[in-house]
PDB file of N, CA and C in Angstrom:
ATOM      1  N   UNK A   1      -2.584   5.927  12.042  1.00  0.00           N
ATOM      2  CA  UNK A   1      -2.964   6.660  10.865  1.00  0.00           C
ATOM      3  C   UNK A   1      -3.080   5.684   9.684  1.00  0.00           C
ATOM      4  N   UNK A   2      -3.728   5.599   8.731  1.00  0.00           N
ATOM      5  CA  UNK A   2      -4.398   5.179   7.658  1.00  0.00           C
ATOM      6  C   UNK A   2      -3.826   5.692   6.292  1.00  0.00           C
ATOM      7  N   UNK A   3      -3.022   4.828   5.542  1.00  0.00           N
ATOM      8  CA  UNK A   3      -2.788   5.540   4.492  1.00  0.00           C
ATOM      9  C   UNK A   3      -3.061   4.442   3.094  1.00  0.00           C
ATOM     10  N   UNK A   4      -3.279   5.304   2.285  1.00  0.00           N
ATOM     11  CA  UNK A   4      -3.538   4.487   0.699  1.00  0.00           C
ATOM     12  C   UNK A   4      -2.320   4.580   0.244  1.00  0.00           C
ATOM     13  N   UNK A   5      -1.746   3.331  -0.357  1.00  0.00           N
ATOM     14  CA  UNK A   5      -0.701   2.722  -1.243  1.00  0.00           C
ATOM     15  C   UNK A   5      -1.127   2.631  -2.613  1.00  0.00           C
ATOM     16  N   UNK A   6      -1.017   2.958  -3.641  1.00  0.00           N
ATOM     17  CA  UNK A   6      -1.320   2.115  -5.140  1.00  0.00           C
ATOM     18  C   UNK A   6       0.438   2.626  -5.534  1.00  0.00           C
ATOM     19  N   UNK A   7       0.015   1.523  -6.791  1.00  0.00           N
ATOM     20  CA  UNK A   7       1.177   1.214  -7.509  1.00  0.00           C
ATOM     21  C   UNK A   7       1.197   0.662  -8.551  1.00  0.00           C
ATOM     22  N   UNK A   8       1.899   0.751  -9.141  1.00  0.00           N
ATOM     23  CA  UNK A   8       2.212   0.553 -10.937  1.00  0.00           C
ATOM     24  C   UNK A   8       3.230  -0.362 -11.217  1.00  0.00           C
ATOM     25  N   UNK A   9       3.124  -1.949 -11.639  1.00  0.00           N
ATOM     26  CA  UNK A   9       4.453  -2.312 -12.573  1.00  0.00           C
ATOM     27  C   UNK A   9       4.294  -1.973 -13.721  1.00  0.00           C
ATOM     28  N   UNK A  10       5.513  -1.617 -13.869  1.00  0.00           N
ATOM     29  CA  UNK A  10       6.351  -0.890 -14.880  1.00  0.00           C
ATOM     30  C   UNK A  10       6.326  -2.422 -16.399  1.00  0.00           C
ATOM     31  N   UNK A  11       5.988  -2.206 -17.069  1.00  0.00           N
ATOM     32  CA  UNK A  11       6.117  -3.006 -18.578  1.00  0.00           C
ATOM     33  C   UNK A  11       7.104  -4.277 -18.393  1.00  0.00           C
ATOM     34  N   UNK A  12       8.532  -3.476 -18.015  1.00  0.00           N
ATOM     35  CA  UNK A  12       9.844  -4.294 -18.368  1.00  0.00           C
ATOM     36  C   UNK A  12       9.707  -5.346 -17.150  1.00  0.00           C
ATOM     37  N   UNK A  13       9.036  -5.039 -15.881  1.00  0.00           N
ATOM     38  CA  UNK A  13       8.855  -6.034 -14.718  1.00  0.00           C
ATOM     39  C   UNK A  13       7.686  -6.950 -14.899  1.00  0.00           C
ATOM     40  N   UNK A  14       6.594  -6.791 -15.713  1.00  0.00           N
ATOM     41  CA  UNK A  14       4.985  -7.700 -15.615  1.00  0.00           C
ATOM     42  C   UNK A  14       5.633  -9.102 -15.213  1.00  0.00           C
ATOM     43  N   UNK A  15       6.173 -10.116 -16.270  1.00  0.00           N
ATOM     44  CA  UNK A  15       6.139 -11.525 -16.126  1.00  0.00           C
ATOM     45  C   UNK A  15       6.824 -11.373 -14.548  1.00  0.00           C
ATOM     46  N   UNK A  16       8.315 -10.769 -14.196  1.00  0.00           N
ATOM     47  CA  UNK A  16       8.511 -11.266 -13.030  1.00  0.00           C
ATOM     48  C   UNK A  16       8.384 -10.682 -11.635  1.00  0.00           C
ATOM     49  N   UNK A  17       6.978  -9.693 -12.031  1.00  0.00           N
ATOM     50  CA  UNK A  17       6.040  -9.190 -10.477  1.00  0.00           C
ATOM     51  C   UNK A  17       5.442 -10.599 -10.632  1.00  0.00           C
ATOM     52  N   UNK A  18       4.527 -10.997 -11.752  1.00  0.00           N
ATOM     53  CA  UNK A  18       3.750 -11.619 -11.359  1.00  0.00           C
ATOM     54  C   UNK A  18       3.985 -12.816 -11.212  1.00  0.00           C
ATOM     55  N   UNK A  19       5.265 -13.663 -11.449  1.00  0.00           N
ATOM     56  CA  UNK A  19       5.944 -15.251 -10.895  1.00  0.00           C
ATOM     57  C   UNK A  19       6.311 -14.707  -9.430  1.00  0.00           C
ATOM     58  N   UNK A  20       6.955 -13.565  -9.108  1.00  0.00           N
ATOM     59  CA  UNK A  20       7.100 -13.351  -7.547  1.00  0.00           C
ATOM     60  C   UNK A  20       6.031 -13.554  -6.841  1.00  0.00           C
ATOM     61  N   UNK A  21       4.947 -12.615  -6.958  1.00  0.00           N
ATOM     62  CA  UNK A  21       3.492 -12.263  -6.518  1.00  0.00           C
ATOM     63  C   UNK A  21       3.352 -13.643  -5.941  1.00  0.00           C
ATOM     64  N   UNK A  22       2.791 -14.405  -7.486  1.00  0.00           N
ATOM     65  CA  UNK A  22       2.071 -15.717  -7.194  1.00  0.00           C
ATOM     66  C   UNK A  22       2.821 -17.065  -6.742  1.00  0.00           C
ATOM     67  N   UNK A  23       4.066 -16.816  -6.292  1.00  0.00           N
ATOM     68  CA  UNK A  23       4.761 -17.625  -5.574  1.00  0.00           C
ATOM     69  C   UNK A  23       4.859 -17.563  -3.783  1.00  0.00           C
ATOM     70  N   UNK A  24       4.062 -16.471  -3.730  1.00  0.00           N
ATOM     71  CA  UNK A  24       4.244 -16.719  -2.247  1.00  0.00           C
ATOM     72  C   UNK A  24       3.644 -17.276  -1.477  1.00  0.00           C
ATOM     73  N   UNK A  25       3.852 -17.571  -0.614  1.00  0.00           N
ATOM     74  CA  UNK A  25       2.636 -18.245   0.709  1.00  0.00           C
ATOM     75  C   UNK A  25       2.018 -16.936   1.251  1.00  0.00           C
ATOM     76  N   UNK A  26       1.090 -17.524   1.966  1.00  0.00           N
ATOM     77  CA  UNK A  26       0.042 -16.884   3.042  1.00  0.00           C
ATOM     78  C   UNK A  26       1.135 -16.254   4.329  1.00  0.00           C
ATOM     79  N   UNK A  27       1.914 -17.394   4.743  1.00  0.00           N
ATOM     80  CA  UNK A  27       2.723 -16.800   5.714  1.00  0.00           C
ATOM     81  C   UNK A  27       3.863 -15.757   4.789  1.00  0.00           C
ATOM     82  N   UNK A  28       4.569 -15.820   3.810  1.00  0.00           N
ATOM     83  CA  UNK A  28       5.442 -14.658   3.013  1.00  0.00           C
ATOM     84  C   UNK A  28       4.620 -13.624   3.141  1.00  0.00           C
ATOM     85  N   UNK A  29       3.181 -13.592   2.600  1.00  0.00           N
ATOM     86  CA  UNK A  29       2.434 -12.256   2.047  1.00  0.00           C
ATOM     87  C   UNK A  29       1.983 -11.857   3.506  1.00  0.00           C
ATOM     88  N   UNK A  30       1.932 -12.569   4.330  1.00  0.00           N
ATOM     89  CA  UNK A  30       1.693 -11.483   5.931  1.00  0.00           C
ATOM     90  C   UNK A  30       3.239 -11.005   6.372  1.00  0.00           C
ATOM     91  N   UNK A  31       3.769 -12.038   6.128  1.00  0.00           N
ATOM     92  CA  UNK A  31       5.288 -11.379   6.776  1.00  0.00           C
ATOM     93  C   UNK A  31       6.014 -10.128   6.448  1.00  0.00           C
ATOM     94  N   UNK A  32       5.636  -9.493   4.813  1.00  0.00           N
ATOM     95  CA  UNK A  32       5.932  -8.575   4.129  1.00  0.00           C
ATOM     96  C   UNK A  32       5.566  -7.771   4.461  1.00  0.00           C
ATOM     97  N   UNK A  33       4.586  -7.309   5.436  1.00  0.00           N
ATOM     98  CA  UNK A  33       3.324  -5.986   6.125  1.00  0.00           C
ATOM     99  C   UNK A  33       4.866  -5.645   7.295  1.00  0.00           C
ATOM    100  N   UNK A  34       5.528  -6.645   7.980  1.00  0.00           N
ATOM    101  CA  UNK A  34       6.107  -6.177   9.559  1.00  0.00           C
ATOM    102  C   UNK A  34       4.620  -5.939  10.273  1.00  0.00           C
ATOM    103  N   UNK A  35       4.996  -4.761  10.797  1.00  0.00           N
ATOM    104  CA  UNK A  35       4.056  -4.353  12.043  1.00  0.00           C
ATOM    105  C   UNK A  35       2.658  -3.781  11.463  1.00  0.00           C
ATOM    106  N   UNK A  36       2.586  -3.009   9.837  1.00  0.00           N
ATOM    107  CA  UNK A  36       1.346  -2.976   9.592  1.00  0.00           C
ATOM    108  C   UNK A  36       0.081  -3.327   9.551  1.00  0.00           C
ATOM    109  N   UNK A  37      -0.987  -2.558  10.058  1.00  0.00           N
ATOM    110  CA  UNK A  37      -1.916  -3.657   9.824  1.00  0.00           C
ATOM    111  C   UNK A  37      -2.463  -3.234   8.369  1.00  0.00           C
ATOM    112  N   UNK A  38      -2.988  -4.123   8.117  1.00  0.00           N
ATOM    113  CA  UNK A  38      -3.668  -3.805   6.661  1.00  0.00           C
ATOM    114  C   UNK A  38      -4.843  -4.046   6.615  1.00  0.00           C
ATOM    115  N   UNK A  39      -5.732  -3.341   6.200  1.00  0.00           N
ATOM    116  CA  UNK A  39      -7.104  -3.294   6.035  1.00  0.00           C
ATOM    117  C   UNK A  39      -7.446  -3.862   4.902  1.00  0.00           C
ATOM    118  N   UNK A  40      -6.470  -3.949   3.792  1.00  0.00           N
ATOM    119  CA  UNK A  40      -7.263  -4.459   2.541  1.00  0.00           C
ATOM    120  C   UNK A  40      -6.456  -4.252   1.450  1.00  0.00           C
ATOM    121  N   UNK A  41      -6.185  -4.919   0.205  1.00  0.00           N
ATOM    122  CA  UNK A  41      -5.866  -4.501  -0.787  1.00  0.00           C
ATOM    123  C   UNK A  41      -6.198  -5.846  -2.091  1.00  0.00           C
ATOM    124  N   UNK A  42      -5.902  -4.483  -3.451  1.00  0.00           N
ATOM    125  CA  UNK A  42      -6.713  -5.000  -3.825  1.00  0.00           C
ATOM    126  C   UNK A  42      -6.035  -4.997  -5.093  1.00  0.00           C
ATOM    127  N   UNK A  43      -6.182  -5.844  -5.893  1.00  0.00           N
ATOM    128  CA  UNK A  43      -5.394  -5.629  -7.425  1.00  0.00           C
ATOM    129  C   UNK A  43      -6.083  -5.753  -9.243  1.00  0.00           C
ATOM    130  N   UNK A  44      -5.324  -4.991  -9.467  1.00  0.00           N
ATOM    131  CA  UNK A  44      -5.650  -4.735 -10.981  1.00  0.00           C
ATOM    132  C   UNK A  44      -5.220  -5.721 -11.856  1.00  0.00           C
ATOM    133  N   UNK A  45      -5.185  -6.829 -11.752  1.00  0.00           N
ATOM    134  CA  UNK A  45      -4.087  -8.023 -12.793  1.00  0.00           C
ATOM    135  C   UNK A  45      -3.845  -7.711 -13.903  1.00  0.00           C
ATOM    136  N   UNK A  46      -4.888  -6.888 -14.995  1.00  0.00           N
ATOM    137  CA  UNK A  46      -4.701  -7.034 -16.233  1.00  0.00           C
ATOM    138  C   UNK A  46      -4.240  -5.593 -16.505  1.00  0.00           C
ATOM    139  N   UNK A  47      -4.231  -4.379 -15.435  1.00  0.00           N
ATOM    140  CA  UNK A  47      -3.443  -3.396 -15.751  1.00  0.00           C
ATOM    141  C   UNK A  47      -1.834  -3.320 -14.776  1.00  0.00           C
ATOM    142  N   UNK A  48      -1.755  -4.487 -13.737  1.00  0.00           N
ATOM    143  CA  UNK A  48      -0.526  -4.888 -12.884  1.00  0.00           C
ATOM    144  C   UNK A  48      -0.621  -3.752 -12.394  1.00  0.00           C
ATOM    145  N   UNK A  49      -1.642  -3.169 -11.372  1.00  0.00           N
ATOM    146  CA  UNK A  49      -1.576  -1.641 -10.989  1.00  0.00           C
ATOM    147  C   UNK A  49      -2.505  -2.376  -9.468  1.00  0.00           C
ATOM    148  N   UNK A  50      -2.535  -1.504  -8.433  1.00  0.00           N
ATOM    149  CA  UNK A  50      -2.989  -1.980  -7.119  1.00  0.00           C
ATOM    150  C   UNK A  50      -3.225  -0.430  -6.501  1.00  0.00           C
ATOM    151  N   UNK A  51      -3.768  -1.067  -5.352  1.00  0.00           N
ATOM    152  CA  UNK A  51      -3.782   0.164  -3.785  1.00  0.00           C
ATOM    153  C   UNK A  51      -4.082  -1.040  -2.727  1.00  0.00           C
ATOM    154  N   UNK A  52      -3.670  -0.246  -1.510  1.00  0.00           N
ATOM    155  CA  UNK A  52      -4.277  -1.065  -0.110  1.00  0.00           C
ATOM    156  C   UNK A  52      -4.127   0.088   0.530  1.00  0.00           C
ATOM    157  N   UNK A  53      -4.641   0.206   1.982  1.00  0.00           N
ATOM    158  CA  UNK A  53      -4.820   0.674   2.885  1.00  0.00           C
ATOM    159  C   UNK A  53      -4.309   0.252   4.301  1.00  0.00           C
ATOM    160  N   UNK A  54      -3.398   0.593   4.793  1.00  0.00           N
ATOM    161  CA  UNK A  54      -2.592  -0.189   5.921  1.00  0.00           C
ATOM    162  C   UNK A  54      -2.490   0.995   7.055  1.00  0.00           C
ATOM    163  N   UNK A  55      -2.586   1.085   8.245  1.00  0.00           N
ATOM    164  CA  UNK A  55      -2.487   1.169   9.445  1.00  0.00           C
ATOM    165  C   UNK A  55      -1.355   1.420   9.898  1.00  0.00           C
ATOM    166  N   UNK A  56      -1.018   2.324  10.806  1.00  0.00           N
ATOM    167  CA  UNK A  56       0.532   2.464  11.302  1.00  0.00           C
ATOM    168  C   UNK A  56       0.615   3.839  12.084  1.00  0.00           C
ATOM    169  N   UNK A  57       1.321   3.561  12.904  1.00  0.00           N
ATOM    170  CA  UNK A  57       1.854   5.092  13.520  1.00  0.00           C
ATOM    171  C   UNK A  57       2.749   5.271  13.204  1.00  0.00           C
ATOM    172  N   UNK A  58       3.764   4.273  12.850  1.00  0.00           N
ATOM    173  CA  UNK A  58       5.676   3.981  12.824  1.00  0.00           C
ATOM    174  C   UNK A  58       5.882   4.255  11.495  1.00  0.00           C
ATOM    175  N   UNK A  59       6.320   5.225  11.062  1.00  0.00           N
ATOM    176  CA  UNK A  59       6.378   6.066   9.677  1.00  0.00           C
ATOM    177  C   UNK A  59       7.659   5.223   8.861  1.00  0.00           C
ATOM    178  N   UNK A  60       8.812   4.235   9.763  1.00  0.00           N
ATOM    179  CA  UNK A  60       9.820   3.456   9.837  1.00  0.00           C
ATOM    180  C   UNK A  60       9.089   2.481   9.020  1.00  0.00           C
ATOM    181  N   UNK A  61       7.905   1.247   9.810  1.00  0.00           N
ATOM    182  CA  UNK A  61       7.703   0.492   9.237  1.00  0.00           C
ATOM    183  C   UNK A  61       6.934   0.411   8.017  1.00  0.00           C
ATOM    184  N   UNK A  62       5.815   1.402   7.372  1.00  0.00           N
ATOM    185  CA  UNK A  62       5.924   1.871   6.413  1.00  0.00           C
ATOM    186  C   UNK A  62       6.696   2.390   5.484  1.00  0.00           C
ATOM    187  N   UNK A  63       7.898   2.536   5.782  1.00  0.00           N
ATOM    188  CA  UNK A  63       8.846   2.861   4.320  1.00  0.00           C
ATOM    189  C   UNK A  63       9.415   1.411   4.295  1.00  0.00           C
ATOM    190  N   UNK A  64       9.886   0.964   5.412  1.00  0.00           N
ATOM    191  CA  UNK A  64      10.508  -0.404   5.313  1.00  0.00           C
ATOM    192  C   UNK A  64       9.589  -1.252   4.085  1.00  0.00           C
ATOM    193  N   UNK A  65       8.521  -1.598   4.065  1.00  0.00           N
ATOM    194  CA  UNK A  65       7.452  -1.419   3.301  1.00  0.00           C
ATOM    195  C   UNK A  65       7.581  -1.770   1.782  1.00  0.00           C
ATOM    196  N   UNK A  66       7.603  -0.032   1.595  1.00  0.00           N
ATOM    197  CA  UNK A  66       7.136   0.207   0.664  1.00  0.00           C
ATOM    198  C   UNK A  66       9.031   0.069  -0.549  1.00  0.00           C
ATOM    199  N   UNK A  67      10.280   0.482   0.679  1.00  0.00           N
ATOM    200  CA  UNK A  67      11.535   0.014   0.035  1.00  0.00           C
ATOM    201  C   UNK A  67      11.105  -1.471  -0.096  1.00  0.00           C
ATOM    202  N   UNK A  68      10.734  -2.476  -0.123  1.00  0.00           N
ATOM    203  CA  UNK A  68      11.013  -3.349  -0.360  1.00  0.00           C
ATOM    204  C   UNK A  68      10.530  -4.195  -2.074  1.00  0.00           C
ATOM    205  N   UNK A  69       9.749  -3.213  -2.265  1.00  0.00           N
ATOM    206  CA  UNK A  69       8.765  -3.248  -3.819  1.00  0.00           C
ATOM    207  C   UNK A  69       9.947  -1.774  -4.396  1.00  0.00           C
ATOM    208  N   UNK A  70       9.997  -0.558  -3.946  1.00  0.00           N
ATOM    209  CA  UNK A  70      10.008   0.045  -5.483  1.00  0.00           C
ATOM    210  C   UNK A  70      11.049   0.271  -6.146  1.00  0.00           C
ATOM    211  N   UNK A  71      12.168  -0.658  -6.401  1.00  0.00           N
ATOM    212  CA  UNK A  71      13.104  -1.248  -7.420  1.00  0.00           C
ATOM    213  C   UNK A  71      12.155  -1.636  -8.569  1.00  0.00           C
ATOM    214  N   UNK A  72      10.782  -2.634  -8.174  1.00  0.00           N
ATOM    215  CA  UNK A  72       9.951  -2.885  -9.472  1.00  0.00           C
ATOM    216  C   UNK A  72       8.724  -1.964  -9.636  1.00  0.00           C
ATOM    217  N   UNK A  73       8.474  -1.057  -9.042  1.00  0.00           N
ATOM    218  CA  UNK A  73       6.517  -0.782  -9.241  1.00  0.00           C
ATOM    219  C   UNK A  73       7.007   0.994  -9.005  1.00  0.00           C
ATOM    220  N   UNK A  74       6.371   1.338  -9.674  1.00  0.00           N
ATOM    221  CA  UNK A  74       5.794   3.177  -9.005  1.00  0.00           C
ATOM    222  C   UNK A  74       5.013   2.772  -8.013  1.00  0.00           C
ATOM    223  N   UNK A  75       5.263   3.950  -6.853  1.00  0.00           N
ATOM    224  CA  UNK A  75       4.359   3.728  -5.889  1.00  0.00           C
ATOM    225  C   UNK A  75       3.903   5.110  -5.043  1.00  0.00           C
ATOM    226  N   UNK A  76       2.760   5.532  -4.939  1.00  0.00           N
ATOM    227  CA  UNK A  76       2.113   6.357  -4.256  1.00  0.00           C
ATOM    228  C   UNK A  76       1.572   6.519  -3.020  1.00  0.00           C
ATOM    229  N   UNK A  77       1.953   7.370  -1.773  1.00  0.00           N
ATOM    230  CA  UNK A  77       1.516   7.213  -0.465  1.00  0.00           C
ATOM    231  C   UNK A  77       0.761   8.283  -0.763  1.00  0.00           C
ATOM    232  N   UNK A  78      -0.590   8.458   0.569  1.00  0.00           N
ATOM    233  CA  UNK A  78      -1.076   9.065   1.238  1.00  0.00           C
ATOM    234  C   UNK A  78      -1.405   9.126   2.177  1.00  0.00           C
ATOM    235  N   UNK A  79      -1.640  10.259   2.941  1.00  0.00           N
ATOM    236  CA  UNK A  79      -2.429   9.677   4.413  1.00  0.00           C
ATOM    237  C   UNK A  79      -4.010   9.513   3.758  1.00  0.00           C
ATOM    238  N   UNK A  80      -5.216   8.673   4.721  1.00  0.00           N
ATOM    239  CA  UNK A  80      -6.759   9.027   4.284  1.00  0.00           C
ATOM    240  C   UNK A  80      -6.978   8.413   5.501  1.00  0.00           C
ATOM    241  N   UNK A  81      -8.475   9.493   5.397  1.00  0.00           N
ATOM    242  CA  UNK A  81      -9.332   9.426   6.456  1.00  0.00           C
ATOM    243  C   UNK A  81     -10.751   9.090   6.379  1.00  0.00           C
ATOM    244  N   UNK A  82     -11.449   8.349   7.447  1.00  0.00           N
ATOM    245  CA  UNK A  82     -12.510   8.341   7.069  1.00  0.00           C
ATOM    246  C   UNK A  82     -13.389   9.355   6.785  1.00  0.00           C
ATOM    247  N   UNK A  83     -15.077   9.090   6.851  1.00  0.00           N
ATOM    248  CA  UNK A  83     -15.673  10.340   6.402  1.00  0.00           C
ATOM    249  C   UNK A  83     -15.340  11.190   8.102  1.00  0.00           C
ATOM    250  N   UNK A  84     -15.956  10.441   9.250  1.00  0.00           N
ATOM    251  CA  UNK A  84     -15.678  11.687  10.054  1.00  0.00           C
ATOM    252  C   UNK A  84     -14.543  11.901  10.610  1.00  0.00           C
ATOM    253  N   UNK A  85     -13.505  11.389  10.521  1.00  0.00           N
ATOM    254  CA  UNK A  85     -12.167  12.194  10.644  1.00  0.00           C
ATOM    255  C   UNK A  85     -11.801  13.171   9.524  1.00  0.00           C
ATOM    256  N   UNK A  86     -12.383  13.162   8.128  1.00  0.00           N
ATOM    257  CA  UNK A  86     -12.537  14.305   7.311  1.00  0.00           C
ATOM    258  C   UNK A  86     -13.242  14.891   7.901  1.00  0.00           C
ATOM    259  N   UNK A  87     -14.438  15.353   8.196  1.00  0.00           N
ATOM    260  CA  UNK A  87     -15.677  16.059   8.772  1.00  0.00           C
ATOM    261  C   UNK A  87     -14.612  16.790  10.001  1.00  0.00           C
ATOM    262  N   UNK A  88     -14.431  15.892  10.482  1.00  0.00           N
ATOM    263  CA  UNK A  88     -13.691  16.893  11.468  1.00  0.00           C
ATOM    264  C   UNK A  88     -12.350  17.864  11.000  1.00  0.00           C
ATOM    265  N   UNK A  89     -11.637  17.020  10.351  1.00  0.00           N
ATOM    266  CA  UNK A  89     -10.287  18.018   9.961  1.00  0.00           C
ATOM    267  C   UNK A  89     -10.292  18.959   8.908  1.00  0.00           C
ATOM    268  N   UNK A  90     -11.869  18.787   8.720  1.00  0.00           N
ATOM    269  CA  UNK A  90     -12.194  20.416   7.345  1.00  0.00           C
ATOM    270  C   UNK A  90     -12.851  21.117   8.166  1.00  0.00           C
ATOM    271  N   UNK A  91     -13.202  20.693   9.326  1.00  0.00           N
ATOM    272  CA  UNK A  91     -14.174  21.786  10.425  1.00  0.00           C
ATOM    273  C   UNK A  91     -12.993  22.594  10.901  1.00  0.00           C
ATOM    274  N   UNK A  92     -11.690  21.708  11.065  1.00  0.00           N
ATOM    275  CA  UNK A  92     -11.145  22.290  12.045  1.00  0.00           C
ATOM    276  C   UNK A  92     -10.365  23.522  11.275  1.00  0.00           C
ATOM    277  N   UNK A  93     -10.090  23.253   9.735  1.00  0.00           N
ATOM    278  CA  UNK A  93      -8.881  24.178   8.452  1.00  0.00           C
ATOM    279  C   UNK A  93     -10.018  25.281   8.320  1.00  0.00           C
ATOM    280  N   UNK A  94     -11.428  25.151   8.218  1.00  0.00           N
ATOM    281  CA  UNK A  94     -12.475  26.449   8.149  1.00  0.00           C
ATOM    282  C   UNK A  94     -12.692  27.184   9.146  1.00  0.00           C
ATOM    283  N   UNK A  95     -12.221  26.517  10.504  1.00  0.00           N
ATOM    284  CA  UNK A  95     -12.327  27.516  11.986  1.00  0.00           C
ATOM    285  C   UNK A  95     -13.723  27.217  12.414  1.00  0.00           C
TER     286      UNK A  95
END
């Protein structure tokens, strides 16, 4: 399942999201997913606000996740679907 992440730092966190952020390696910033896959994400720098889209069945490794950021950021889940897995799951709620 497919879900959208965005998120918000908060004012009092900006300078030290963004010395964390930009201190990591390539191997830190994959290691932080675990088992997710991630399709993409993408960021707002000058409003410190984001979303991505990550992959998962394991509802575990997604919170593991998302506990690991929100001490600093608001953060928003959803599930999303493409267009025809929508197409289908409004065919299926109309009968």
């Amino acid at each position: 399942m497919k879900f959208m992440v965005s998120w918000q730092v908060g004012d009092d966190r900006r300078h030290e999201m963004l010395k964390l952020f930009a201190g990591m390696s390539e191997a830190d910033a994959a290691a932080e997913f675990g088992n997710l896959k991630v399709i993409g994400r993408w960021h707002d720098l000058a409003g410190l606000a984001g979303v991505a889209i990550v992959e998962t069945n394991d509802a575990n490794a997604l919170t593991l996740w998302l506990l690991k950021w929100n001490d600093a950021i608001d953060i928003q889940t959803a599930p999303v679907f493409d267009d025809a897995e929508a197409r289908k799951l409004i065919r299926q709620a109309l009968g």
